[in-house]
N, C-alpha and C. Protein backbone atom coordinates (compact mmCIF):
# COMPACT_ATOMS: atom_id res chain seq x y z
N UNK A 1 104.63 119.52 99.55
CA UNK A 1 103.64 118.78 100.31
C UNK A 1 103.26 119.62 101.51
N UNK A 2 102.14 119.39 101.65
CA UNK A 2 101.76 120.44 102.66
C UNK A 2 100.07 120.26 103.09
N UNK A 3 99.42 120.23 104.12
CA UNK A 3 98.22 120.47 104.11
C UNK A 3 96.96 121.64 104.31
N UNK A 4 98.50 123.04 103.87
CA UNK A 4 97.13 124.36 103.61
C UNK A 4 97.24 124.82 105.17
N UNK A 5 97.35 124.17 106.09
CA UNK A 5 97.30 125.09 106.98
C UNK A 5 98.29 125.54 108.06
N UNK A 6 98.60 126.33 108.60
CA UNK A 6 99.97 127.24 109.14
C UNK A 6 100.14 125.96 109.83
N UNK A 7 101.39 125.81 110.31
CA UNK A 7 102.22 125.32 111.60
C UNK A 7 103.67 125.94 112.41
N UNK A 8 103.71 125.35 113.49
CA UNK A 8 104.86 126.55 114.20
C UNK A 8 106.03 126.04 113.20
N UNK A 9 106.32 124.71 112.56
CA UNK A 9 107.68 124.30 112.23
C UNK A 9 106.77 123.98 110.65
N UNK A 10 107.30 124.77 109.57
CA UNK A 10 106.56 124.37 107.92
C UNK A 10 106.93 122.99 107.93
N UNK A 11 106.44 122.88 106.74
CA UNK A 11 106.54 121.59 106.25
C UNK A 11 107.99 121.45 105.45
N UNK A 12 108.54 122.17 104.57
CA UNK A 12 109.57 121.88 104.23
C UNK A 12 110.76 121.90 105.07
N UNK A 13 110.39 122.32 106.29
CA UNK A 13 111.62 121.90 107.27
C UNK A 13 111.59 121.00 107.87
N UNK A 14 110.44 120.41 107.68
CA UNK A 14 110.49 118.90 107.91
C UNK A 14 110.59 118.09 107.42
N UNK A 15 110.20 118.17 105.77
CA UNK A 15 110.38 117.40 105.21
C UNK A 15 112.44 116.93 104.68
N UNK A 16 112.76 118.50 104.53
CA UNK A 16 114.39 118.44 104.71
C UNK A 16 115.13 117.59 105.74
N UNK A 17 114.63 117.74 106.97
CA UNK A 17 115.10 117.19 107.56
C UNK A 17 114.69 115.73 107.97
N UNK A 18 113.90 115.28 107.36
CA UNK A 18 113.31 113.86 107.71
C UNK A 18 114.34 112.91 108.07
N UNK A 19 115.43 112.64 107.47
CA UNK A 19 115.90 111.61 107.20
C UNK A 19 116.65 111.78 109.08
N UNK A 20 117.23 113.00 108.88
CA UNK A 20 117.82 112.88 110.36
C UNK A 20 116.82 113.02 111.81
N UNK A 21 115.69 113.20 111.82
CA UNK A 21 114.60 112.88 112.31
C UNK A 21 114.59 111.29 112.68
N UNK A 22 114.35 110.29 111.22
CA UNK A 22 114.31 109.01 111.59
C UNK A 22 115.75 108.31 112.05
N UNK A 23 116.44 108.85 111.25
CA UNK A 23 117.57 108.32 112.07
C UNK A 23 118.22 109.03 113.24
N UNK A 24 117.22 109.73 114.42
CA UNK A 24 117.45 110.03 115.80
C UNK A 24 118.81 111.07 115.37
N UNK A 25 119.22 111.73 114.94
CA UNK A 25 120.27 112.41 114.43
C UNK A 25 119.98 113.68 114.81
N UNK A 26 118.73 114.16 115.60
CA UNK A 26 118.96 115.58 115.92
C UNK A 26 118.92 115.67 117.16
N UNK A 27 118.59 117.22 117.67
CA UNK A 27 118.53 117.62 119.03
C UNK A 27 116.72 117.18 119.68
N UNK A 28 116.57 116.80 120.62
CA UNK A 28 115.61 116.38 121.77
C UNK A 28 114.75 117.56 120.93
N UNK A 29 114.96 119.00 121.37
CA UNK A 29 113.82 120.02 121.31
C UNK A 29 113.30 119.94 119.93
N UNK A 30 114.26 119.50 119.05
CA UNK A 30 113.74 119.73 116.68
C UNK A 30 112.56 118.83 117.06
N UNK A 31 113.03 117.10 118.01
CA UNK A 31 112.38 116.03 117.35
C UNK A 31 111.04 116.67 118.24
N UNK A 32 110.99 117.06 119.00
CA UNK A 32 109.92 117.12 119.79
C UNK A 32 108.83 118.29 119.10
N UNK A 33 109.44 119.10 118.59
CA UNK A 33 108.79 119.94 117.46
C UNK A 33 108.11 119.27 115.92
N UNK A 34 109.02 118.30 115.53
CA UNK A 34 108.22 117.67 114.48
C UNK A 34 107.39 116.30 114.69
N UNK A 35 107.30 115.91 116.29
CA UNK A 35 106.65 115.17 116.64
C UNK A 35 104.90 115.86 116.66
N UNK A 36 105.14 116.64 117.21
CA UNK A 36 103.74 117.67 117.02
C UNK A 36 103.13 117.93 115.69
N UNK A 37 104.39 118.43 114.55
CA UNK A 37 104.09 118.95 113.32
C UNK A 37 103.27 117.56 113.07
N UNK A 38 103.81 116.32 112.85
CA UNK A 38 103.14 114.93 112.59
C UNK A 38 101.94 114.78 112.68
N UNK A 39 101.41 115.54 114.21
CA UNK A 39 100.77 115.14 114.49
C UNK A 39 98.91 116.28 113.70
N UNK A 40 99.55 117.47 113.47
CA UNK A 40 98.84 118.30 112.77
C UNK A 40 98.95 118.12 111.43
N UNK A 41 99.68 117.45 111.05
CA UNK A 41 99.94 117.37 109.17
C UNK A 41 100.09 116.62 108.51
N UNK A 42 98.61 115.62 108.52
CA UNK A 42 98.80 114.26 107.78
C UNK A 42 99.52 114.16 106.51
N UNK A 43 99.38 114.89 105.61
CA UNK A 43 100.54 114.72 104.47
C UNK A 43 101.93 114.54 105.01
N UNK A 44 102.36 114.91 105.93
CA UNK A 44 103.55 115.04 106.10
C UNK A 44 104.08 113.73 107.49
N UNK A 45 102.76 113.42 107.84
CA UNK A 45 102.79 112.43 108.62
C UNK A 45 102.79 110.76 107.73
N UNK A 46 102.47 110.97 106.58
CA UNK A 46 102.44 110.00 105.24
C UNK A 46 103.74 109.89 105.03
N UNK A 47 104.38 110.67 104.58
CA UNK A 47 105.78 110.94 104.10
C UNK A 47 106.40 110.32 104.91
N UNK A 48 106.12 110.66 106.53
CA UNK A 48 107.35 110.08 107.38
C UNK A 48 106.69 108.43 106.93
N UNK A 49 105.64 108.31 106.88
CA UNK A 49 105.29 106.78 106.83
C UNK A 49 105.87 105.86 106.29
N UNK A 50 106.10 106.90 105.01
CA UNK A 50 106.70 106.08 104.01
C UNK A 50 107.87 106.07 103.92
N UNK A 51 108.60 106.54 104.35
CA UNK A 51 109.91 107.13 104.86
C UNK A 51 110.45 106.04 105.82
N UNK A 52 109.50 105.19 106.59
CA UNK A 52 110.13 104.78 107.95
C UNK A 52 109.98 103.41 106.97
N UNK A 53 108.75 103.38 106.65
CA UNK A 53 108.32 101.83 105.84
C UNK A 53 109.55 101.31 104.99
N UNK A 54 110.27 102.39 103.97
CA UNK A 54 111.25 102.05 103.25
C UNK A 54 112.42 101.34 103.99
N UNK A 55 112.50 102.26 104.82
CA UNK A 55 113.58 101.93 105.89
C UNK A 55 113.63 100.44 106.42
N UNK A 56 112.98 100.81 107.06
CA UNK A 56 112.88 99.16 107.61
C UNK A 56 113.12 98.19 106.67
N UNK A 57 112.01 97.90 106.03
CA UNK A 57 112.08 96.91 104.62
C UNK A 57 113.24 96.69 103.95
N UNK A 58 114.01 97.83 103.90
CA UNK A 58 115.69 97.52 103.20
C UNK A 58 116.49 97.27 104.30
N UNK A 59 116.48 97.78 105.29
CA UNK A 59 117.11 97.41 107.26
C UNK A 59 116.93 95.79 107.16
N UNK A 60 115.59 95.12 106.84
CA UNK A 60 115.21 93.87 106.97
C UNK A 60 115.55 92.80 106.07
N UNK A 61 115.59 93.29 104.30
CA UNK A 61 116.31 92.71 103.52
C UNK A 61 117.67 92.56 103.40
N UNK A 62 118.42 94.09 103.46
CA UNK A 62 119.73 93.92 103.23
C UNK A 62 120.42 94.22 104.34
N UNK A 63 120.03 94.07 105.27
CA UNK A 63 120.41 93.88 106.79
C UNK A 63 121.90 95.03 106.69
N UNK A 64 121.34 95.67 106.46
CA UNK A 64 122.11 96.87 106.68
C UNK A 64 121.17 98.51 106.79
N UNK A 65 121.80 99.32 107.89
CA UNK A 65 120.93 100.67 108.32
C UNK A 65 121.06 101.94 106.86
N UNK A 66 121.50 102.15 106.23
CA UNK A 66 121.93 102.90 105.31
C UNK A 66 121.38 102.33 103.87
N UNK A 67 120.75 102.48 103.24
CA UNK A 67 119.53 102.46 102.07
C UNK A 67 120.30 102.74 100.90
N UNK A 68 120.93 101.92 100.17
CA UNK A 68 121.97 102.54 99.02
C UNK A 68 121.35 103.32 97.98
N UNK A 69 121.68 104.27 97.78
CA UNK A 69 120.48 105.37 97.11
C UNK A 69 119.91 105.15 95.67
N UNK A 70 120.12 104.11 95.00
CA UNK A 70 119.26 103.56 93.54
C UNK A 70 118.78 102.78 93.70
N UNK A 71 118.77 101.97 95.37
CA UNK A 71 117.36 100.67 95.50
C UNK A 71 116.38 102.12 96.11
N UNK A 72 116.49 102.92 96.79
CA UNK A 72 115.41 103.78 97.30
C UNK A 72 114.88 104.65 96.47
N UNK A 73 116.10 104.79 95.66
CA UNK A 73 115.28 105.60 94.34
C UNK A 73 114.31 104.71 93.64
N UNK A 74 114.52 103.94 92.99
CA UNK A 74 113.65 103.04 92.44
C UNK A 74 112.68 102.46 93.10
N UNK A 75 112.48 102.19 94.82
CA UNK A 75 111.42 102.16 95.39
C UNK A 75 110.55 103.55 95.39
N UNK A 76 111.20 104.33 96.04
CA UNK A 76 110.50 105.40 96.05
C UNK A 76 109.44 105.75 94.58
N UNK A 77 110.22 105.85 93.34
CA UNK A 77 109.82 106.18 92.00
C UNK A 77 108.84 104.86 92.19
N UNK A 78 108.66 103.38 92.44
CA UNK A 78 107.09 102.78 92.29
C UNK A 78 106.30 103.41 93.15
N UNK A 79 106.75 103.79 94.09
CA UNK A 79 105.27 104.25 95.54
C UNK A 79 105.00 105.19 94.78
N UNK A 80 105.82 106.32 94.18
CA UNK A 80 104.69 107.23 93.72
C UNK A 80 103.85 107.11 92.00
N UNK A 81 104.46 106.17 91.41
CA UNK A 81 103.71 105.86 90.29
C UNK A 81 102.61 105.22 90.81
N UNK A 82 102.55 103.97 91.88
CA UNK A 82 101.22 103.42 92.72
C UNK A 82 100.41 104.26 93.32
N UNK A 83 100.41 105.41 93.61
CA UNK A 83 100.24 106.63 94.24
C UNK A 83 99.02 107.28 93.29
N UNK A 84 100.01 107.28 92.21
CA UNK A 84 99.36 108.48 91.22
C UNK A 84 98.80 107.71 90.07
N UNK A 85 98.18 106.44 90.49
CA UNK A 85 97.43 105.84 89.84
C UNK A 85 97.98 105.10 88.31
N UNK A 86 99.50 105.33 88.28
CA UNK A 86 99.88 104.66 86.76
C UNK A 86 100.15 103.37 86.94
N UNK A 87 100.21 102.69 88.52
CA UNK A 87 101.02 101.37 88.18
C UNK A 87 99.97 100.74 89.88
N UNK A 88 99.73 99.16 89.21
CA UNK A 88 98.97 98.82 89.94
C UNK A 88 99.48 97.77 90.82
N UNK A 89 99.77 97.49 92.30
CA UNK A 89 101.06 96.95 93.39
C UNK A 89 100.57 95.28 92.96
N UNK A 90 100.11 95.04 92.74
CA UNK A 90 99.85 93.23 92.43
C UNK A 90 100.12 93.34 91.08
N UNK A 91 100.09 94.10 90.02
CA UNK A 91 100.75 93.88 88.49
C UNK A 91 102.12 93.61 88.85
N UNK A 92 102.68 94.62 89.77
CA UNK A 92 103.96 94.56 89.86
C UNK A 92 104.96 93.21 90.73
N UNK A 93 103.71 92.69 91.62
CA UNK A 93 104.31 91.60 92.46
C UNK A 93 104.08 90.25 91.37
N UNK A 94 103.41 90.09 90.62
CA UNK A 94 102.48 89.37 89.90
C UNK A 94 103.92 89.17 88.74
N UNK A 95 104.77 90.29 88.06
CA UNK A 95 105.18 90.22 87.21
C UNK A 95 106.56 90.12 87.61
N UNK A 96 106.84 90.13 89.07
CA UNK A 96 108.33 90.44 89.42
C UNK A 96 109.58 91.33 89.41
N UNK A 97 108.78 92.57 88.65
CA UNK A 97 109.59 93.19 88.98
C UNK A 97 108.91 94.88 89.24
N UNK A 98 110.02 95.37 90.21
CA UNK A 98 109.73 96.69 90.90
C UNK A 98 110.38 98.12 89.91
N UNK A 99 111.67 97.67 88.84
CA UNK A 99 111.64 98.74 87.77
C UNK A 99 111.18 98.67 86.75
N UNK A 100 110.49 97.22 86.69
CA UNK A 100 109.04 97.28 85.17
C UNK A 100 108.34 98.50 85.04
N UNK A 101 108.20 99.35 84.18
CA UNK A 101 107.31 100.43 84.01
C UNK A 101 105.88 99.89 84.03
N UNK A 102 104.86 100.54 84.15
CA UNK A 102 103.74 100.06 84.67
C UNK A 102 102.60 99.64 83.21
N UNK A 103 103.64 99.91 82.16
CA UNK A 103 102.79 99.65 80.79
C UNK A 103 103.32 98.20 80.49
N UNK A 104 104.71 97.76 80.95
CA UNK A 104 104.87 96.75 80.63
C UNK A 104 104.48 95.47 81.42
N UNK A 105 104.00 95.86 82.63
CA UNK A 105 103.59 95.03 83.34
C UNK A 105 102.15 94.38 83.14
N UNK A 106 101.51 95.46 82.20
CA UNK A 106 100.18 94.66 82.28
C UNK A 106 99.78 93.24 81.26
């Protein structure tokens, strides 16, 4: 992911490091560096979006900070099938479920 044009901090070092980014886990000077990158690199400013959105939403359901990694996998895997046009977000609310493949939902 990337949007084509240079930055002082790439994108895959941000994107590596995202997670400790949102969870405040680094040094003052990184965050203050990928606060900028954000701000030049909407793809990567998406990512954190979606990144923070997940977060919360499972923070809010399962009232716990730590995302057990096969509900985020399986969220993650619908955002980008909704993404990439195979699966449509009201088939899926409509039918109840979030690991329905998007052929069986219709």
């Amino acid at each position: 992911m990337s949007c084509g044009e240079p930055h002082e901090t790439d994108c895959s070092e941000v994107l590596d490091h995202l997670y400790e980014f949102l969870d405040h886990e680094m040094p003052e000077g990184d965050c203050t560096k990928f606060e900028v990158h954000f701000e030049e690199c909407s793809p990567c400013l998406e990512k954190y979006g979606l990144e923070q959105a997940v977060k919360k939403l499972v923070k809010r359901c399962c009232g716990q900070d730590d995302v057990p990694a096969d509900l985020r996998s399986k969220v993650m895997g619908r955002i980008d099938l909704i993404r990439s046009g195979q699966a449509v977000p009201e088939q899926d609310v409509a039918m109840g479920g979030a690991d329905r493949p998007a052929a069986a939902a219709e």
